[in-house]
N, C-alpha and C. Protein backbone atom coordinates (compact mmCIF):
# COMPACT_ATOMS: atom_id res chain seq x y z
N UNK A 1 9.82 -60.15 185.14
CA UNK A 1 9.74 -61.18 184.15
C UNK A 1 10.19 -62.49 184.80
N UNK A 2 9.29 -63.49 184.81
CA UNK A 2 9.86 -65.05 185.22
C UNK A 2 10.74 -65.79 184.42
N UNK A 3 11.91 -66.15 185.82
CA UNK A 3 12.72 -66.66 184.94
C UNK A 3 12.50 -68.46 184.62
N UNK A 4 12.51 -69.05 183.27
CA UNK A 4 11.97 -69.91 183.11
C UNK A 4 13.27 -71.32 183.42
N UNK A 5 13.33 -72.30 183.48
CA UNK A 5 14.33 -72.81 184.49
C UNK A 5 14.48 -74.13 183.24
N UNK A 6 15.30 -74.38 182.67
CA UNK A 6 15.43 -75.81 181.76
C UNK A 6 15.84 -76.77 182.07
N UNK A 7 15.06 -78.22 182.08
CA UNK A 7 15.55 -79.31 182.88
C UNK A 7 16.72 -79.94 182.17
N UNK A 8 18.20 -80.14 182.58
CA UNK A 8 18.77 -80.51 182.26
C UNK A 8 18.74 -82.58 181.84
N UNK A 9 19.20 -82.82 180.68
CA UNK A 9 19.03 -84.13 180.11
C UNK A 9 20.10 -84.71 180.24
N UNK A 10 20.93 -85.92 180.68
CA UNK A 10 21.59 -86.73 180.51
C UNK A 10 21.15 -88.01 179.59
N UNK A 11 21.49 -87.43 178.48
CA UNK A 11 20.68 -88.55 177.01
C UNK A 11 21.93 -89.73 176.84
N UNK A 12 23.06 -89.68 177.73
CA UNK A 12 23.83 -90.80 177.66
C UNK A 12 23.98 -91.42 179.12
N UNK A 13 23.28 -91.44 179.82
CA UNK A 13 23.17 -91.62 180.82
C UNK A 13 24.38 -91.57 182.15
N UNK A 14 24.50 -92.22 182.95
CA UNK A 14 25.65 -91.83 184.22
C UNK A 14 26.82 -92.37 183.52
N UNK A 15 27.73 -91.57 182.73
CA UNK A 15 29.14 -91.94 182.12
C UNK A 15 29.92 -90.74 182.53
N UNK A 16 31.12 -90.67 182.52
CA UNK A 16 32.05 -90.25 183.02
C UNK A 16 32.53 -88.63 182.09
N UNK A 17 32.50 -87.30 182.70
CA UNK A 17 32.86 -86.27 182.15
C UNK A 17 33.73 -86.91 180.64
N UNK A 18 34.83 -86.92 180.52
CA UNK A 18 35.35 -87.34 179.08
C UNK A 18 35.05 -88.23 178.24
N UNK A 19 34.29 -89.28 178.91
CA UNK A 19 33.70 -90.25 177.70
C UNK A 19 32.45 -89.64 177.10
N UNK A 20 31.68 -88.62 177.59
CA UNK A 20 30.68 -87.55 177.32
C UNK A 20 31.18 -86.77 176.41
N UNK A 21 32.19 -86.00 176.68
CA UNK A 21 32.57 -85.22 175.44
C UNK A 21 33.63 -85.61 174.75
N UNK A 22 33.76 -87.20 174.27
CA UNK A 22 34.34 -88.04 172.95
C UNK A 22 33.07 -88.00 172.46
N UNK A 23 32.14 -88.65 173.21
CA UNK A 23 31.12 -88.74 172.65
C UNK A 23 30.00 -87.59 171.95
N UNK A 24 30.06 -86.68 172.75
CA UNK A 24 29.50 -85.46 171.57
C UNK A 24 30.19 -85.14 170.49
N UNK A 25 31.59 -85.08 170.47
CA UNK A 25 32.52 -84.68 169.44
C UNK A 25 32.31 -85.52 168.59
N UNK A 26 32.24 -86.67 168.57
CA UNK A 26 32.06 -87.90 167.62
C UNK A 26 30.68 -87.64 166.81
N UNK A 27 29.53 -87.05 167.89
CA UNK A 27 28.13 -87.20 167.11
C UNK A 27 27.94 -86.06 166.56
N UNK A 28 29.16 -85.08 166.61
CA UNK A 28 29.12 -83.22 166.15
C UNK A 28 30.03 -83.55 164.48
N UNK A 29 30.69 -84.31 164.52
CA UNK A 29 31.50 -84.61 163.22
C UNK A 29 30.60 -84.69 162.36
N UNK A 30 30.81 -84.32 161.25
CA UNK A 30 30.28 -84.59 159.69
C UNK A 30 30.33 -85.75 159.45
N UNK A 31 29.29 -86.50 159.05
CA UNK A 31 29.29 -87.66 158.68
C UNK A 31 30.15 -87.92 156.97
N UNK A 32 31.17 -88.72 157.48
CA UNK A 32 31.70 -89.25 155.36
C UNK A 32 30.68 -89.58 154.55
N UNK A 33 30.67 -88.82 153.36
CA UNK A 33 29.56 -88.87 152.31
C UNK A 33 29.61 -90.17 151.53
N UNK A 34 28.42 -90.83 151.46
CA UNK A 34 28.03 -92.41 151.59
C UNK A 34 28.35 -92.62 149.75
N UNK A 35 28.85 -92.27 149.02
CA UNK A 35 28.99 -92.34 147.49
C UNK A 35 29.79 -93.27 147.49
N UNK A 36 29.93 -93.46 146.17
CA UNK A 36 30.87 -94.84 145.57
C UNK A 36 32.12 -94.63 146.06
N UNK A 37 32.29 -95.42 146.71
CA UNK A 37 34.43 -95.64 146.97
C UNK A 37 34.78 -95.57 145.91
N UNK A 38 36.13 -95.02 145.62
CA UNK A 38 37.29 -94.90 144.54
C UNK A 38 38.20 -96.15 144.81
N UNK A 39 38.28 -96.92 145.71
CA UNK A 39 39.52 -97.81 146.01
C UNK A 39 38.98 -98.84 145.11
N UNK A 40 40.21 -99.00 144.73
CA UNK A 40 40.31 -100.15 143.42
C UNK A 40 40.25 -101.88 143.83
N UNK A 41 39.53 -102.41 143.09
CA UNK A 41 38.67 -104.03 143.37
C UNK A 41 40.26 -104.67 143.49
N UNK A 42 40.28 -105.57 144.23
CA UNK A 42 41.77 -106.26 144.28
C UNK A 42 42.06 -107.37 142.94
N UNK A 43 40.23 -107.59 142.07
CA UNK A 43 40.29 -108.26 140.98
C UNK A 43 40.33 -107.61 139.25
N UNK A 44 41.25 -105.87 139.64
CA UNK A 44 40.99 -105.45 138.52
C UNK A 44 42.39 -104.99 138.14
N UNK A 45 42.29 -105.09 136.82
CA UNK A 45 43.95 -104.88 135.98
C UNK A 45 44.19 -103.32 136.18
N UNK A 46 45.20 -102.84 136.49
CA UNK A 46 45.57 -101.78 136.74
C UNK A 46 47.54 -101.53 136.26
N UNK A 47 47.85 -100.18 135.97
CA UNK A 47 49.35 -99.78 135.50
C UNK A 47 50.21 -100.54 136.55
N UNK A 48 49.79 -100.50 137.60
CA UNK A 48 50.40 -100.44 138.75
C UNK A 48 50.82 -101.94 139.04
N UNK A 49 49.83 -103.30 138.33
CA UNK A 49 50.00 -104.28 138.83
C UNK A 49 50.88 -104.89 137.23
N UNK A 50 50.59 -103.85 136.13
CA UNK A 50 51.45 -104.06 135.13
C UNK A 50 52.94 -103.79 135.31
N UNK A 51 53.12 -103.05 135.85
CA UNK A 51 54.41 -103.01 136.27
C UNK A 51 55.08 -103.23 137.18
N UNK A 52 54.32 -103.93 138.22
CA UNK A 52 54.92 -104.66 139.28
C UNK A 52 55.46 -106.13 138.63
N UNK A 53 54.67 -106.32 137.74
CA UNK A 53 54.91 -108.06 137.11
C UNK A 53 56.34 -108.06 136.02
N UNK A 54 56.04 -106.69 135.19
CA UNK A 54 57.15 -106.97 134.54
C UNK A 54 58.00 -106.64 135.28
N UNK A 55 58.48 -105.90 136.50
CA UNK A 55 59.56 -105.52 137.05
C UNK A 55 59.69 -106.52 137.57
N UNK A 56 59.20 -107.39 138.58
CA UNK A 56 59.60 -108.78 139.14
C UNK A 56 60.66 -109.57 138.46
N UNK A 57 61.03 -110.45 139.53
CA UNK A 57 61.90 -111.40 138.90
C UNK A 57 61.71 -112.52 138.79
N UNK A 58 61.52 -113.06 137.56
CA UNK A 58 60.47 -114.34 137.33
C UNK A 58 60.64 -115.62 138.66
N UNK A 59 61.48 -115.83 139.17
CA UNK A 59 61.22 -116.60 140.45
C UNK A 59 60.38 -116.12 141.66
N UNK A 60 60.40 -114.39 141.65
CA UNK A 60 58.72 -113.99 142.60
C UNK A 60 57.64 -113.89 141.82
N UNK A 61 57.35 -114.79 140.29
CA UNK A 61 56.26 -114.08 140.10
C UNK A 61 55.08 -115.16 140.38
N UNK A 62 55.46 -115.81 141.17
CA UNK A 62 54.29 -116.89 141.50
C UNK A 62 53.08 -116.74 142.18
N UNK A 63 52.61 -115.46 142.65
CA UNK A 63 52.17 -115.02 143.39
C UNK A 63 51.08 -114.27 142.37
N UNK A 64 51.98 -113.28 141.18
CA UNK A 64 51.01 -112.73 140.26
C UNK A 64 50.67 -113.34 139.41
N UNK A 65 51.34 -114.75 139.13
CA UNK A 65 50.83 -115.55 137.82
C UNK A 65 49.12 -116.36 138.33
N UNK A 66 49.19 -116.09 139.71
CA UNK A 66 47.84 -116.56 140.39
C UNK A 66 46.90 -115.75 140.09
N UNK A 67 46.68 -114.79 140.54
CA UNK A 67 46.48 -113.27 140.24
C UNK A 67 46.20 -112.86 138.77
N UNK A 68 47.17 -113.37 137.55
CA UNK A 68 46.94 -112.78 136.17
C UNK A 68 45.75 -114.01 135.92
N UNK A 69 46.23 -115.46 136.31
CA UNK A 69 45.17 -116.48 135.66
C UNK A 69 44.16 -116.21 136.50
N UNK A 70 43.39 -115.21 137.53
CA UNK A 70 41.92 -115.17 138.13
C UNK A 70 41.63 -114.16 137.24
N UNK A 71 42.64 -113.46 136.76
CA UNK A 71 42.09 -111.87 136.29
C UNK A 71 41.64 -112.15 134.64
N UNK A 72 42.34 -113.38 134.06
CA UNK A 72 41.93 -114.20 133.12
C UNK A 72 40.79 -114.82 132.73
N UNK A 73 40.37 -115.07 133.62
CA UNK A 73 39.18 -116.37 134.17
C UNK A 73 38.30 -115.36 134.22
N UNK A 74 38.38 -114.19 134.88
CA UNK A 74 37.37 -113.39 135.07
C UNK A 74 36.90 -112.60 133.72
N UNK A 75 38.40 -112.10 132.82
CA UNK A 75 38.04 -111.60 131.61
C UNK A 75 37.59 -112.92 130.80
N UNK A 76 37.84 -113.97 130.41
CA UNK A 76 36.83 -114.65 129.84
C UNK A 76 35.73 -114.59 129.80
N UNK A 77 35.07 -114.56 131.54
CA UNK A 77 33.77 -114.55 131.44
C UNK A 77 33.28 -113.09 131.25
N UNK A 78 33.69 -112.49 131.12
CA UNK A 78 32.70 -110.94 130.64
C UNK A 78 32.87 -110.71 129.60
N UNK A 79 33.83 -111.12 128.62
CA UNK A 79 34.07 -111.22 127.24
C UNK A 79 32.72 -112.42 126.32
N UNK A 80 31.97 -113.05 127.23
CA UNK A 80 31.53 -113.64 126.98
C UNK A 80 31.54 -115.06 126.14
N UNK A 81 32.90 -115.69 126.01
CA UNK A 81 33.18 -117.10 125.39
C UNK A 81 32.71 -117.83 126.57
N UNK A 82 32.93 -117.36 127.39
CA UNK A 82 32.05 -119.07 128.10
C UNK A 82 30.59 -119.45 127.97
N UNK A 83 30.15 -117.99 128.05
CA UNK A 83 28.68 -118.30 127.88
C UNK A 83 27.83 -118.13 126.37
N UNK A 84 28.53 -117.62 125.81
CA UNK A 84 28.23 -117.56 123.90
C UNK A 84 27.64 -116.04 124.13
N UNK A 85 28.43 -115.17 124.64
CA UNK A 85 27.79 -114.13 124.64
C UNK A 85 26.21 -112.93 124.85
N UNK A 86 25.97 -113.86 125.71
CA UNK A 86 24.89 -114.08 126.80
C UNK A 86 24.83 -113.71 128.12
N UNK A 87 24.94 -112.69 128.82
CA UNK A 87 24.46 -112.47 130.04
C UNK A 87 24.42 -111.29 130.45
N UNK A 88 23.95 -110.98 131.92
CA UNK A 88 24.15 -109.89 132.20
C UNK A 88 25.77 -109.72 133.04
N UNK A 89 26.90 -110.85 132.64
CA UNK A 89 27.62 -110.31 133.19
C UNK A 89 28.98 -109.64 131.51
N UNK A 90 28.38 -109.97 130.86
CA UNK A 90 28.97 -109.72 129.42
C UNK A 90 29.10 -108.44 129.35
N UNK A 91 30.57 -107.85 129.21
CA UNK A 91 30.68 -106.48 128.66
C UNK A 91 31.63 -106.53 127.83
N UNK A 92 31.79 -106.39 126.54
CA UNK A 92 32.40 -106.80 126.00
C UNK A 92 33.65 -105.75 125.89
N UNK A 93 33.44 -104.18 125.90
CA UNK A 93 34.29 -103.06 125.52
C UNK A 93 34.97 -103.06 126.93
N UNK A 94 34.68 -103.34 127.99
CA UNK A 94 35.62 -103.70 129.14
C UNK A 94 36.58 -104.70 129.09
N UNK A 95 36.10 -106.25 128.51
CA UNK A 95 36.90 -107.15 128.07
C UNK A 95 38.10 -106.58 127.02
N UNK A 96 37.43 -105.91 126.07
CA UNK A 96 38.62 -105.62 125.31
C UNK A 96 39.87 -104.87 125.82
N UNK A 97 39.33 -103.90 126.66
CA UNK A 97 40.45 -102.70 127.25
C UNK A 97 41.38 -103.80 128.40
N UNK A 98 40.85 -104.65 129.17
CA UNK A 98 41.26 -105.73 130.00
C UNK A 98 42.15 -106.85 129.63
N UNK A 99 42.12 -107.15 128.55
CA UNK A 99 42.42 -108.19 127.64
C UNK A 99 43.91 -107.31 127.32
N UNK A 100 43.54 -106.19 127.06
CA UNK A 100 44.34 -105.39 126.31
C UNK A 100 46.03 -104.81 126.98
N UNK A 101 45.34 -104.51 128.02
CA UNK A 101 46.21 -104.41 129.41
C UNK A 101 47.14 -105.79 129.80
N UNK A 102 46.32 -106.56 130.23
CA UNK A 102 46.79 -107.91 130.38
C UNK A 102 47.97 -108.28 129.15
N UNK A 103 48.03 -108.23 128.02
CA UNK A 103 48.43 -108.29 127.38
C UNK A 103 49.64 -107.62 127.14
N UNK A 104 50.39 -106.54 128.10
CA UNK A 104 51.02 -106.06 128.53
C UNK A 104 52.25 -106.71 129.46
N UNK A 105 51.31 -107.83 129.81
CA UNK A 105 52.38 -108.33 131.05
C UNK A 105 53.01 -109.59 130.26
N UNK A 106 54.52 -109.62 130.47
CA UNK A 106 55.57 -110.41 129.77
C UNK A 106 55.51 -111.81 130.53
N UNK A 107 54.26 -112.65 130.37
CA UNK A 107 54.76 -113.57 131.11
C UNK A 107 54.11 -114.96 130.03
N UNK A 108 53.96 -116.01 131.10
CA UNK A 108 53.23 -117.33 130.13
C UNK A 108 52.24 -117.27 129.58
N UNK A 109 51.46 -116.37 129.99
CA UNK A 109 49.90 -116.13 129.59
C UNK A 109 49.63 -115.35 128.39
N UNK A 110 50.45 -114.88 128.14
CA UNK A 110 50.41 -113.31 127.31
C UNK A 110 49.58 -114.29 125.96
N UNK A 111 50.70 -115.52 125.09
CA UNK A 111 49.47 -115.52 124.13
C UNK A 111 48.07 -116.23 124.39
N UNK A 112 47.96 -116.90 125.47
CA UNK A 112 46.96 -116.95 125.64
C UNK A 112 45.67 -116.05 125.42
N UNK A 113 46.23 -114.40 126.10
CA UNK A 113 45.25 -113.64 125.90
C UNK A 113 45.17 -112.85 124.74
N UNK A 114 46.31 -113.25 123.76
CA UNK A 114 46.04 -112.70 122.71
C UNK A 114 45.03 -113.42 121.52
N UNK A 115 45.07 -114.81 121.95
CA UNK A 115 44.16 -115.72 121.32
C UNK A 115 42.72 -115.01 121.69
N UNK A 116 42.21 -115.30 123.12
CA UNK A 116 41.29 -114.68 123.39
C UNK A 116 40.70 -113.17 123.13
N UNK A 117 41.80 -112.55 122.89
CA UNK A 117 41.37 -111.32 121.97
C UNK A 117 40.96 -111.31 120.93
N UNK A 118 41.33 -112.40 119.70
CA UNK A 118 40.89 -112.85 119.17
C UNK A 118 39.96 -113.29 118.09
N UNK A 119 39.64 -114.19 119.43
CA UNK A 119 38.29 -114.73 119.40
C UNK A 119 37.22 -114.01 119.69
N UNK A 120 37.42 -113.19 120.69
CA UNK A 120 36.39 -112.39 121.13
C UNK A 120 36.19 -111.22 120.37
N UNK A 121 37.15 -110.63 119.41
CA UNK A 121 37.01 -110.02 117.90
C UNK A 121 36.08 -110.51 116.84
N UNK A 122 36.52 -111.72 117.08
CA UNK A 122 35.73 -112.51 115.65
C UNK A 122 34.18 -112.65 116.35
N UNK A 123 33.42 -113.12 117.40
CA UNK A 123 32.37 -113.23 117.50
C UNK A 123 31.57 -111.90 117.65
N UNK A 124 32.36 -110.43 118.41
CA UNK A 124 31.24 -109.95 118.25
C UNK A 124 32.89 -108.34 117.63
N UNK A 125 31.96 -108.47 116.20
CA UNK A 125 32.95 -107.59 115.43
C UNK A 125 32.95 -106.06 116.14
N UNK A 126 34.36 -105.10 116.32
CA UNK A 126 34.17 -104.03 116.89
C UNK A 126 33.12 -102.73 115.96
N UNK A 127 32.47 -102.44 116.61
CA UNK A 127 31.21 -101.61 116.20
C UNK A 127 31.62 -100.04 116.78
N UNK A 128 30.75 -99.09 116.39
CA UNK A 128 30.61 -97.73 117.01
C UNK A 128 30.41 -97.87 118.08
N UNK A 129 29.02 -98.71 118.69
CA UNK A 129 28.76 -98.55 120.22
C UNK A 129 30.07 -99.68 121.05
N UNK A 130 30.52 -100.61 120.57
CA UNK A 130 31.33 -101.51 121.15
C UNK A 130 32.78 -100.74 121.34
N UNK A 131 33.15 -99.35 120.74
CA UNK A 131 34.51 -99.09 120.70
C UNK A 131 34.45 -98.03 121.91
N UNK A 132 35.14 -98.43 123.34
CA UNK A 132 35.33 -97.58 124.27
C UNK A 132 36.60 -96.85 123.95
């Protein structure tokens, strides 16, 4: 029986014994499955940033009062008062739970966002589909 002879391939061309086999090991790994990240947006209200604020001591909180008025600015606009409740960036049952949270934190803003709760009550009244 002939023995049949296989031409050996160097598919990474003249590199050095160990940078060869980092390199297979690397291309033998399972690739991380490409789905939605879990890590949390640095622009979203969370327990964690609720209780970092009230635990602070109001002379460090200059840092989160930046932070609560973007996270403000941002719930305005998906609550839809800036735009009269109009867009595709309008969610309103997110605004509420957001609003709601926020509202949590003991600082200058608080009635602010309770006004804006509100308001954003009175224009679009809570409904079956609106109650998350």
């Amino acid at each position: 029986m002939p023995v049949d002879k296989v031409k050996v391939q160097h598919k990474f061309g003249i590199i050095s014994h160990n940078h060869r086999q980092n390199l297979l090991d690397r291309i033998s790994e399972p690739a991380t499955p490409a789905g939605p990240s879990k890590r949390q947006l640095p622009c979203e209200i969370s327990h964690d940033f609720i209780n970092s604020y009230n635990n602070s001591h109001p002379l460090d909180r200059k840092d989160l009062d930046v932070l609560a008025s973007q996270l403000l600015l941002r719930i305005k606009r998906r609550s839809g008062l800036l735009s009269g409740g109009v867009g595709k960036h309008v969610h309103i049952p997110r605004s509420w739970v957001e609003l709601t949270l926020l509202a949590r934190c003991e600082g200058p803003f608080r009635e602010e966002v309770l006004q804006i709760l509100l308001a954003s009550l009175l224009v679009a009244p809570p409904t079956i589909d609106t109650i998350p």
